[in-house]
PDB file of N, CA and C in Angstrom:
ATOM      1  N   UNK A   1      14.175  10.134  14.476  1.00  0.00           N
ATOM      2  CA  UNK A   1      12.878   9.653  14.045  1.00  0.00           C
ATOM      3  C   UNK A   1      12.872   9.626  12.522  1.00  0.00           C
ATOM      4  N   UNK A   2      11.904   8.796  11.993  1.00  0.00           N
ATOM      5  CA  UNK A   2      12.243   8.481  10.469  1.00  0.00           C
ATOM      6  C   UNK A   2      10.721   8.156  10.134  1.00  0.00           C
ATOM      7  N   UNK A   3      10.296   8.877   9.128  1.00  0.00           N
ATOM      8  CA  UNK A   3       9.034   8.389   8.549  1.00  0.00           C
ATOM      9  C   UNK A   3       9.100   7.432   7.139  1.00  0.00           C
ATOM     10  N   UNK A   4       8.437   6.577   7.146  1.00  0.00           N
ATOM     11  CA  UNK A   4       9.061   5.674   5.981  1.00  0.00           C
ATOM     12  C   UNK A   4       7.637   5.518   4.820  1.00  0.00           C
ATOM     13  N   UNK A   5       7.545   6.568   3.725  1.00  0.00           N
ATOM     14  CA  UNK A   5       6.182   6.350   3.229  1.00  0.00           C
ATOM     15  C   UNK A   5       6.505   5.638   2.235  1.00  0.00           C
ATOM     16  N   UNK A   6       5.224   4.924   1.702  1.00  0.00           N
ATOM     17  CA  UNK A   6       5.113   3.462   0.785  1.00  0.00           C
ATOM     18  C   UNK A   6       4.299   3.904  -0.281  1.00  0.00           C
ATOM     19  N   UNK A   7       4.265   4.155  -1.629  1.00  0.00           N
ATOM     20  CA  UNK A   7       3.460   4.136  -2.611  1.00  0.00           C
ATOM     21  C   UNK A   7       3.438   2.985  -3.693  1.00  0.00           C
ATOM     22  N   UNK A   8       1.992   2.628  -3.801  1.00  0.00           N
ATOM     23  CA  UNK A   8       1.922   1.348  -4.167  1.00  0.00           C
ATOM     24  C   UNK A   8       1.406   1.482  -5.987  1.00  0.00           C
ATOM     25  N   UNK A   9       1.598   1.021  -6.948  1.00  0.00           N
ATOM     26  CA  UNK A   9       0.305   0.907  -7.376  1.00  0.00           C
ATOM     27  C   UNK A   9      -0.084  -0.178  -8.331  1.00  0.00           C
ATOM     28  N   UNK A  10      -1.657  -0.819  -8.038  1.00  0.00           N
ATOM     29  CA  UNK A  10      -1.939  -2.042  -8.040  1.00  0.00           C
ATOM     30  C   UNK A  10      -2.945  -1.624  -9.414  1.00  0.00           C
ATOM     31  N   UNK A  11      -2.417  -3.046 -10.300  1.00  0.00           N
ATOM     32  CA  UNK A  11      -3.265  -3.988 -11.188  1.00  0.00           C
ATOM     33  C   UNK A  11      -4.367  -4.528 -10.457  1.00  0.00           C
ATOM     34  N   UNK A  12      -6.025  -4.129 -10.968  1.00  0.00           N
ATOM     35  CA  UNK A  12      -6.898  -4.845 -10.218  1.00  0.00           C
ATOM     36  C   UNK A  12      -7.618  -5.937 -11.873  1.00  0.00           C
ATOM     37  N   UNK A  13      -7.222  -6.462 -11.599  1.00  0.00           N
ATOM     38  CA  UNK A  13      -7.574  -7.469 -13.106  1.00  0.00           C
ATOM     39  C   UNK A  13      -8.932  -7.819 -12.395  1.00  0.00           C
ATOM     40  N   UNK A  14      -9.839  -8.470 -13.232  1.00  0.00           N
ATOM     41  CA  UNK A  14     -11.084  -8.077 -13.466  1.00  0.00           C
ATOM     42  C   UNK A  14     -12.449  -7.927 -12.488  1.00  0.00           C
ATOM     43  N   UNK A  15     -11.863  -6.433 -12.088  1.00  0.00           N
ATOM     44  CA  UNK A  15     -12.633  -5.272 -11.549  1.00  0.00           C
ATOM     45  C   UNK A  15     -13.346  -5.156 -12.391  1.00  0.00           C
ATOM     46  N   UNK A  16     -14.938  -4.741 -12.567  1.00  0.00           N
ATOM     47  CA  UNK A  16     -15.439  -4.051 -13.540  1.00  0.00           C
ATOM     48  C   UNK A  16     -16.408  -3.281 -13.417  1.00  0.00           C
ATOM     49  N   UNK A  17     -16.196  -2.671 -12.245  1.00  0.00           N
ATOM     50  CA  UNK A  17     -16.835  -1.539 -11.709  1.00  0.00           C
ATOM     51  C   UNK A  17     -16.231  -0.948 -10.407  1.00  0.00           C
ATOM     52  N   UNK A  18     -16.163   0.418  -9.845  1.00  0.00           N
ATOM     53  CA  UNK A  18     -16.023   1.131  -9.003  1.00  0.00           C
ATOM     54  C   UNK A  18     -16.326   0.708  -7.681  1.00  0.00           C
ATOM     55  N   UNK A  19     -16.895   0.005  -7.577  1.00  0.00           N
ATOM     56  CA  UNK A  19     -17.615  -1.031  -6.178  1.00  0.00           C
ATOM     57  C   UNK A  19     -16.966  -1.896  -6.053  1.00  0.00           C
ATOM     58  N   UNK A  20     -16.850  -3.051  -7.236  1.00  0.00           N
ATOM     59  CA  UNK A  20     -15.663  -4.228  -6.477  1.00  0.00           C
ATOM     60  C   UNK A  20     -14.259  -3.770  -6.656  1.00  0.00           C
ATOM     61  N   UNK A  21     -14.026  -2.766  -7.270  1.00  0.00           N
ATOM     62  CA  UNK A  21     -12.692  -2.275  -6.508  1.00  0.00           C
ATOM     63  C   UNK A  21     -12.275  -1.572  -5.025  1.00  0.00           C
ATOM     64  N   UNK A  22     -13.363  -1.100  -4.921  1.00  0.00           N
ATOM     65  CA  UNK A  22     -13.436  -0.832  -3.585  1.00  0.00           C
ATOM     66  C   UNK A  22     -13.511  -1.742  -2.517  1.00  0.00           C
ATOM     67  N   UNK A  23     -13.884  -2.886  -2.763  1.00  0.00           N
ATOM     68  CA  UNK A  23     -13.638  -3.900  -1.984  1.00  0.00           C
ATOM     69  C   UNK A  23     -12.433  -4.195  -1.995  1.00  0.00           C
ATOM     70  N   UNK A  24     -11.806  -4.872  -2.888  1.00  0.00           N
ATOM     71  CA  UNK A  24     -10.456  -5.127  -2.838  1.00  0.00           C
ATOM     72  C   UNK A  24      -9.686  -4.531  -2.405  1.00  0.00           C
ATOM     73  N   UNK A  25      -9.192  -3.240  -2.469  1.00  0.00           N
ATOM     74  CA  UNK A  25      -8.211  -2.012  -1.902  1.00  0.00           C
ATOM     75  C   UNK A  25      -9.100  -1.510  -0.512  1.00  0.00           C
ATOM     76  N   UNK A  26     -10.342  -2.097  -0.010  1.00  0.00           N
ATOM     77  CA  UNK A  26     -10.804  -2.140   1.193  1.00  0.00           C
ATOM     78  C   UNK A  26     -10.015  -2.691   2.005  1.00  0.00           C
ATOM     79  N   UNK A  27      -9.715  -4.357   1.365  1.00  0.00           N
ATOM     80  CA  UNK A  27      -9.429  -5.569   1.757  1.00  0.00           C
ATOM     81  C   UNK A  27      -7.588  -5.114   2.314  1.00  0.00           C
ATOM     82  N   UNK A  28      -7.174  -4.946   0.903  1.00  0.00           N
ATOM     83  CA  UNK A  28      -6.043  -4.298   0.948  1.00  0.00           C
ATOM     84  C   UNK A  28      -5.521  -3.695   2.351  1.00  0.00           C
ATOM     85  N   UNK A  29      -5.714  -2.972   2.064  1.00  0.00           N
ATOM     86  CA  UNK A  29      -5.356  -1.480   3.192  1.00  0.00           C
ATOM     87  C   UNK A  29      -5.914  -2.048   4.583  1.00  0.00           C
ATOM     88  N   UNK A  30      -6.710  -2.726   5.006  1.00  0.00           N
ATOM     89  CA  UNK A  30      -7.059  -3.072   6.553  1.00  0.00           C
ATOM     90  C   UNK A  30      -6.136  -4.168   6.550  1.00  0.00           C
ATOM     91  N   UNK A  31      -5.787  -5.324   6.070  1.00  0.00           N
ATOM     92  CA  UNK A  31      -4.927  -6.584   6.406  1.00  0.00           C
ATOM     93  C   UNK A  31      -3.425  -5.577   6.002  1.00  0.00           C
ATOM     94  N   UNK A  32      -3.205  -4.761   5.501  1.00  0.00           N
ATOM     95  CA  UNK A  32      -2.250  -4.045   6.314  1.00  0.00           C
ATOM     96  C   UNK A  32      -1.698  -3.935   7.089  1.00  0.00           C
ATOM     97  N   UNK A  33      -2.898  -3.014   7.110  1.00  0.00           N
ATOM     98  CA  UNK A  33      -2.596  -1.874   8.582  1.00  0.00           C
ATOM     99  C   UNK A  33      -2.963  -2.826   9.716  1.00  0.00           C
ATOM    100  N   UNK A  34      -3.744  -4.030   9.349  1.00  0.00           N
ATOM    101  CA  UNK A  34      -3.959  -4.761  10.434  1.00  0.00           C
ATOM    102  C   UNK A  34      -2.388  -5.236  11.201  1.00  0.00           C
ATOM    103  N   UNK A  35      -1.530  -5.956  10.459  1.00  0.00           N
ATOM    104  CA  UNK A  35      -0.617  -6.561  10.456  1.00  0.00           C
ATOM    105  C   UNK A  35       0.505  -5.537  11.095  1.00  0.00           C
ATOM    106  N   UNK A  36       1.011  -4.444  10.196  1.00  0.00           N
ATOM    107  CA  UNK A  36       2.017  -3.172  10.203  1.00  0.00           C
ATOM    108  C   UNK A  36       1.603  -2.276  11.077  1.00  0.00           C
ATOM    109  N   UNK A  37       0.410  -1.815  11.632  1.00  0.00           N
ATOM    110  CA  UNK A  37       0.045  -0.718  12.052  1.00  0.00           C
ATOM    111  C   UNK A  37       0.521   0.394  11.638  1.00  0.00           C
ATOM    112  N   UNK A  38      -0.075   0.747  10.312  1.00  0.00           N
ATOM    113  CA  UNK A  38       0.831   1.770   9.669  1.00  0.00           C
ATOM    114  C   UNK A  38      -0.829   2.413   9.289  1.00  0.00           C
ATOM    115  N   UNK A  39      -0.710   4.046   8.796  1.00  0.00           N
ATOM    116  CA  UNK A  39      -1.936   5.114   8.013  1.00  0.00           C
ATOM    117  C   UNK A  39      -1.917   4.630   6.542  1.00  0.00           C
ATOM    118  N   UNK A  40      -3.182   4.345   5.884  1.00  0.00           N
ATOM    119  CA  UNK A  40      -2.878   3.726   4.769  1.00  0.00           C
ATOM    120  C   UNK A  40      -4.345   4.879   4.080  1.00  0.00           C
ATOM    121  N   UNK A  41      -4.185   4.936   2.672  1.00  0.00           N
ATOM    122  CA  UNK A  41      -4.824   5.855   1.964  1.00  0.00           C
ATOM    123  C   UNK A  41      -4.570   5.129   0.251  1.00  0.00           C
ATOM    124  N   UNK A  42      -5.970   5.419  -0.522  1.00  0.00           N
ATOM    125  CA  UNK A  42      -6.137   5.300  -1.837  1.00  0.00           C
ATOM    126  C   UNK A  42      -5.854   7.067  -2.262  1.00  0.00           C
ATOM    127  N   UNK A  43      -4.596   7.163  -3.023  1.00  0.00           N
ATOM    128  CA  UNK A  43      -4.259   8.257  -3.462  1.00  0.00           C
ATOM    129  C   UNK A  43      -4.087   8.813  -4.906  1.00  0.00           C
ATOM    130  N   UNK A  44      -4.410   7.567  -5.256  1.00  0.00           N
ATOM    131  CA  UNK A  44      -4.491   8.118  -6.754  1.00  0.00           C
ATOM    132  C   UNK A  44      -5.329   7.170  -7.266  1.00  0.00           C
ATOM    133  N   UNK A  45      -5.910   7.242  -9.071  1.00  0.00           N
ATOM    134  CA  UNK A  45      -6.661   6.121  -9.888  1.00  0.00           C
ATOM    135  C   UNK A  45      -8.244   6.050  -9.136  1.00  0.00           C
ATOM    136  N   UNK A  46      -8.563   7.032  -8.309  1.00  0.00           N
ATOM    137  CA  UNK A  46      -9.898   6.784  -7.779  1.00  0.00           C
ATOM    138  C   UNK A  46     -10.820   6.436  -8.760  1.00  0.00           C
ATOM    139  N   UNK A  47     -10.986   7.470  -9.951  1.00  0.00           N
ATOM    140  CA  UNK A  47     -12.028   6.910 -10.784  1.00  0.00           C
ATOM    141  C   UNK A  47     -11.673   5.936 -11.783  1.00  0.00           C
ATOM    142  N   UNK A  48     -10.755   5.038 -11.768  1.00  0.00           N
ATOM    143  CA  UNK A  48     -10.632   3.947 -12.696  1.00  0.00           C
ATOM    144  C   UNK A  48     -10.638   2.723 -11.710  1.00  0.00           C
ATOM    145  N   UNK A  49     -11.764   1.540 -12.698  1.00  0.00           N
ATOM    146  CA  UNK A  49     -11.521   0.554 -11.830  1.00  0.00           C
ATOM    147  C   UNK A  49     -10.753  -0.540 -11.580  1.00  0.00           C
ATOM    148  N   UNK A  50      -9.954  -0.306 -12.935  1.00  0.00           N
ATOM    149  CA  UNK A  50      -8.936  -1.451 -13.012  1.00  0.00           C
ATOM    150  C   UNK A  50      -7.377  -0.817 -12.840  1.00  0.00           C
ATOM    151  N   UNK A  51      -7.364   0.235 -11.688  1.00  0.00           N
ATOM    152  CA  UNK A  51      -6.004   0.775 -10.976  1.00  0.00           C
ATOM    153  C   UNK A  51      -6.097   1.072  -9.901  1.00  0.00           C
ATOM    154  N   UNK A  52      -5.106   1.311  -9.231  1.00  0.00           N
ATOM    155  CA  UNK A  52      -5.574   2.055  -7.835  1.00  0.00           C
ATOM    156  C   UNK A  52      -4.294   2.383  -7.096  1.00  0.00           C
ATOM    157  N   UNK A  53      -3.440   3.396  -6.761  1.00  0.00           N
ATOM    158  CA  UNK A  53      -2.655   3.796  -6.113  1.00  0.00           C
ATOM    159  C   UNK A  53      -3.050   4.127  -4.732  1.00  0.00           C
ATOM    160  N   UNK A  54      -2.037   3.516  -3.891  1.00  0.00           N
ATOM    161  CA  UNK A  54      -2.375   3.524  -2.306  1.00  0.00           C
ATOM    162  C   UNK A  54      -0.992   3.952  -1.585  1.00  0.00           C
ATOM    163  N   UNK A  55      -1.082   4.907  -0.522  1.00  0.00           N
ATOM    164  CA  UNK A  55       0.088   4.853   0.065  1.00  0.00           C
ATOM    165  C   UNK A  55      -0.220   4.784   1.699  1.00  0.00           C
ATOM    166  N   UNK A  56       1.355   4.163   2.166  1.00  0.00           N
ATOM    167  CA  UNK A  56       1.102   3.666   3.284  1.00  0.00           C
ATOM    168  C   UNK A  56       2.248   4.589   4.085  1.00  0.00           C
ATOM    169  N   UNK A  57       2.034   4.448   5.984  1.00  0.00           N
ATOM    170  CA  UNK A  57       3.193   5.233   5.938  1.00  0.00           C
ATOM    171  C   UNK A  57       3.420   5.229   7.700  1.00  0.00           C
ATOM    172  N   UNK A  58       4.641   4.825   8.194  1.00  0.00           N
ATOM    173  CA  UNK A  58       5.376   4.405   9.131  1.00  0.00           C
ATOM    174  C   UNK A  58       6.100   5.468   9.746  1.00  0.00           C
ATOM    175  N   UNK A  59       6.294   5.255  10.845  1.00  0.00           N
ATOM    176  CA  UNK A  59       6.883   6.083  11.825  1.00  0.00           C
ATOM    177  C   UNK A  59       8.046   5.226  12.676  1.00  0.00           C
ATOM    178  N   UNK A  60       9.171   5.656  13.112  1.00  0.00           N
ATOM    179  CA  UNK A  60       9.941   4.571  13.679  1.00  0.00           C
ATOM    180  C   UNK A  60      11.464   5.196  13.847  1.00  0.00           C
ATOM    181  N   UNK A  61      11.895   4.753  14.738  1.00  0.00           N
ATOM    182  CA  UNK A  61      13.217   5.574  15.186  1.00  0.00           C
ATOM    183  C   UNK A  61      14.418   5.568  14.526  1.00  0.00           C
ATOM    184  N   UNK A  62      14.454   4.616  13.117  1.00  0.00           N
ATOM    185  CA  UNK A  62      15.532   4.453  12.511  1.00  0.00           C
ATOM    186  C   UNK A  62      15.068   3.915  10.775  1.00  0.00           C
ATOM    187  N   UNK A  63      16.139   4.953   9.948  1.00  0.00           N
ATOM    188  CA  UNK A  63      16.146   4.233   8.272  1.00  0.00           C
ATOM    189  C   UNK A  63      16.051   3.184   8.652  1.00  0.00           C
ATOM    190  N   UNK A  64      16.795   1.961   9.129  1.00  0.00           N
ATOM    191  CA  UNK A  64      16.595   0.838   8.952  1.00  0.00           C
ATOM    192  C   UNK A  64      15.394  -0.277   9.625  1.00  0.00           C
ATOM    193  N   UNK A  65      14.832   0.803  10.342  1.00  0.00           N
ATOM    194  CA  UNK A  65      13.329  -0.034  10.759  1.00  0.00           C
ATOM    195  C   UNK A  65      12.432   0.423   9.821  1.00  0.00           C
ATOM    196  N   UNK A  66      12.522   1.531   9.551  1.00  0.00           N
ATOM    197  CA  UNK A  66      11.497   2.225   8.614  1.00  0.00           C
ATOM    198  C   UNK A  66      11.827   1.528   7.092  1.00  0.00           C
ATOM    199  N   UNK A  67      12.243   1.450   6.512  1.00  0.00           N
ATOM    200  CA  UNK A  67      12.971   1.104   5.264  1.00  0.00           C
ATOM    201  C   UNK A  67      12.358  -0.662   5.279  1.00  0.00           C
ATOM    202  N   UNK A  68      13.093  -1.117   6.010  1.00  0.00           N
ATOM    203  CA  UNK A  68      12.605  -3.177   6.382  1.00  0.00           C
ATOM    204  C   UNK A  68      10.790  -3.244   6.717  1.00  0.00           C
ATOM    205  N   UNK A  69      10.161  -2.312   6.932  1.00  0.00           N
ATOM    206  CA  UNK A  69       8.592  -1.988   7.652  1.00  0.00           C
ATOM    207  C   UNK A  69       7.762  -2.047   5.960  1.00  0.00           C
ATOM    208  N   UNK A  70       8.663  -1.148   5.394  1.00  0.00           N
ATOM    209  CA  UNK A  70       7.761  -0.880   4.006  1.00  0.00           C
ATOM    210  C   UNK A  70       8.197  -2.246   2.670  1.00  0.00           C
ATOM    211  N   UNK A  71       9.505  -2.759   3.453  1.00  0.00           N
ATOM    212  CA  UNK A  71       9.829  -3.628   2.154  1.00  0.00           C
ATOM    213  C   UNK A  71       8.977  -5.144   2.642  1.00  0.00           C
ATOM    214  N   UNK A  72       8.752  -5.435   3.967  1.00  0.00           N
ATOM    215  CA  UNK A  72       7.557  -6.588   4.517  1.00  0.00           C
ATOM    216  C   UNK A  72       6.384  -5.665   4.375  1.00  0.00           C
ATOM    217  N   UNK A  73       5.758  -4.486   3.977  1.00  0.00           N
ATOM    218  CA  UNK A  73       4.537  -4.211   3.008  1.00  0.00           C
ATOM    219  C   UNK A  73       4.216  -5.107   2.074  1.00  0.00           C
ATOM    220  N   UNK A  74       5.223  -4.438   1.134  1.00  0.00           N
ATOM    221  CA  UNK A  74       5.504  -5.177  -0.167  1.00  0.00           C
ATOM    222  C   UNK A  74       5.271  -6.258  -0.256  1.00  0.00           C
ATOM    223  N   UNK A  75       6.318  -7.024   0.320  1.00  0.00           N
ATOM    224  CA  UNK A  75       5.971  -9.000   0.391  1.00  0.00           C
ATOM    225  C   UNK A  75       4.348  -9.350   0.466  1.00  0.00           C
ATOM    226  N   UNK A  76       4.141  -8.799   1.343  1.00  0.00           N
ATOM    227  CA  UNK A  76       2.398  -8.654   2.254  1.00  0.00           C
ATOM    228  C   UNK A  76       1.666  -8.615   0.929  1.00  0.00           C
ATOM    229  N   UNK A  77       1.499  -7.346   0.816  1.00  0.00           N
ATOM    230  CA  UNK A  77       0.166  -7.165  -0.217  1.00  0.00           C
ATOM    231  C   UNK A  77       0.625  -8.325  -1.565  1.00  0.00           C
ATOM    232  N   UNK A  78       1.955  -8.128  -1.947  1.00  0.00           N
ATOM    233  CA  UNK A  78       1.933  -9.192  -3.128  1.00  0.00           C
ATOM    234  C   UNK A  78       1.808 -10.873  -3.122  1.00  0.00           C
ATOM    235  N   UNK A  79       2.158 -11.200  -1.420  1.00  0.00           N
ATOM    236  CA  UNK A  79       1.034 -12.486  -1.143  1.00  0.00           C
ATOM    237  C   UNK A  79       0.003 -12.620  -0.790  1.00  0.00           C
ATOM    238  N   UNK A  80      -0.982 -11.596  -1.017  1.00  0.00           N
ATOM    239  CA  UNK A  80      -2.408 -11.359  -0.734  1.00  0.00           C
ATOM    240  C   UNK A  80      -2.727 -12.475  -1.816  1.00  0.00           C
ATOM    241  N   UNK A  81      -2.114 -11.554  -3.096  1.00  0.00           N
ATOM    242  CA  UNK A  81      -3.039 -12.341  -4.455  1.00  0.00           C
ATOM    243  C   UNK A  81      -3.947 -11.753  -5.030  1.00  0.00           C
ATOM    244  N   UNK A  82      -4.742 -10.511  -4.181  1.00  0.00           N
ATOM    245  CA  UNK A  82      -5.764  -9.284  -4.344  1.00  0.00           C
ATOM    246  C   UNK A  82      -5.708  -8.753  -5.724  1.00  0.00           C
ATOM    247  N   UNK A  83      -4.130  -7.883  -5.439  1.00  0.00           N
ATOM    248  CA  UNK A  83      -4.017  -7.652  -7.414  1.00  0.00           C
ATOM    249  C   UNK A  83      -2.766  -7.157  -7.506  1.00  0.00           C
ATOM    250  N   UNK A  84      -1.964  -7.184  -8.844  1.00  0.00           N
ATOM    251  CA  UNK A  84      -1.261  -7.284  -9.256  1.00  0.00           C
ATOM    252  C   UNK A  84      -0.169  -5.962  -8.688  1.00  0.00           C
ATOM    253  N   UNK A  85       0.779  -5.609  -8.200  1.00  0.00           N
ATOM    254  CA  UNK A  85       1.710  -4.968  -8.040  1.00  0.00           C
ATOM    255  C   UNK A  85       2.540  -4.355  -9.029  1.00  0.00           C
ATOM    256  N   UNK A  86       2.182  -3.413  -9.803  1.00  0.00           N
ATOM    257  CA  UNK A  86       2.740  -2.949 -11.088  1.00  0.00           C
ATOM    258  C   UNK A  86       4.161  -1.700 -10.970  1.00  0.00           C
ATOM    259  N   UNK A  87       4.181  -1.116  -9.835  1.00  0.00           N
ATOM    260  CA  UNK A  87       4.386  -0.268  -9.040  1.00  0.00           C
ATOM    261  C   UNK A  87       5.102   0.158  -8.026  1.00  0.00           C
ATOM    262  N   UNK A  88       6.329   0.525  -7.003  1.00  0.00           N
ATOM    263  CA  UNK A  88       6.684   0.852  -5.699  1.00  0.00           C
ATOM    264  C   UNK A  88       7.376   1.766  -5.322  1.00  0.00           C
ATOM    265  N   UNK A  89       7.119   2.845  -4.494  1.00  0.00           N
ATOM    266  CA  UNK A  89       8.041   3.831  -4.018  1.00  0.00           C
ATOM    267  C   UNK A  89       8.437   3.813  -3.055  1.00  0.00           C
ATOM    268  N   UNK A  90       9.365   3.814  -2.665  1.00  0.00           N
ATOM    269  CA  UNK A  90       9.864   4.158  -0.850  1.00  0.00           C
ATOM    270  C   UNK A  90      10.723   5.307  -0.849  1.00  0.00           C
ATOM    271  N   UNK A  91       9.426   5.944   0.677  1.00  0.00           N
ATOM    272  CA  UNK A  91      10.634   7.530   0.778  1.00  0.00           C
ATOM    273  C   UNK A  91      10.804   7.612   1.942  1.00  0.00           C
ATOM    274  N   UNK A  92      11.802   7.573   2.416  1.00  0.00           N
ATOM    275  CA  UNK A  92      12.548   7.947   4.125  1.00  0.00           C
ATOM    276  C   UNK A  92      12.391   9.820   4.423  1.00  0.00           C
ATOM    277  N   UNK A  93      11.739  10.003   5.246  1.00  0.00           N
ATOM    278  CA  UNK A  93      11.948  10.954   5.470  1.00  0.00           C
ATOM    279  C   UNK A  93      12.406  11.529   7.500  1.00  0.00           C
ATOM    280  N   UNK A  94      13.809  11.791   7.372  1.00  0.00           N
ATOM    281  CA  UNK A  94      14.731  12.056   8.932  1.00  0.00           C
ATOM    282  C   UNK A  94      14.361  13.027   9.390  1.00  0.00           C
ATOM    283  N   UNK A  95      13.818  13.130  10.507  1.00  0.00           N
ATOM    284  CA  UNK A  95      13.605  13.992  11.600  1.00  0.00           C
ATOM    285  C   UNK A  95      14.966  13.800  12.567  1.00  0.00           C
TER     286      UNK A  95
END
């Protein structure tokens, strides 16, 4: 078993308040998880509105499903168009 977590963190160009960022990284994180079925979370940059770190995070029987799961994240959110991708971590973790 392999957990494959995703840390993101996004350019929200012109956010200009705490509310329409919250929409966006609303937006974010459900067309996700809609798509991936993966646990998705705003984990860092809460009180700024023009950042926002999010991580996402997969379960799956192999590095190489887990690993290919988080790199079609990636593609995903950066053809949203939502906001800018400044950011990416990927961590495998083997059970």
């Amino acid at each position: 078993m392999t957990i494959g977590a995703l840390r993101v963190m996004l350019l929200l160009h012109g956010c200009c308040s705490l509310k329409e960022k919250r929409m966006v990284i609303r937006a974010v994180m459900s067309r996700v998880q809609n798509k991936f079925h993966v646990a998705a979370a705003e984990v860092d940059h809460q009180n700024q509105h023009d950042m926002a770190g999010l991580a996402f995070v997969t379960v799956s029987s192999s590095d190489k499903i887990a690993n290919s799961t988080c790199d079609k994240m990636i593609n995903f959110i950066e053809s949203l168009g939502l906001a800018e991708l400044a950011d990416q971590d990927i961590e495998l973790i083997r059970y």
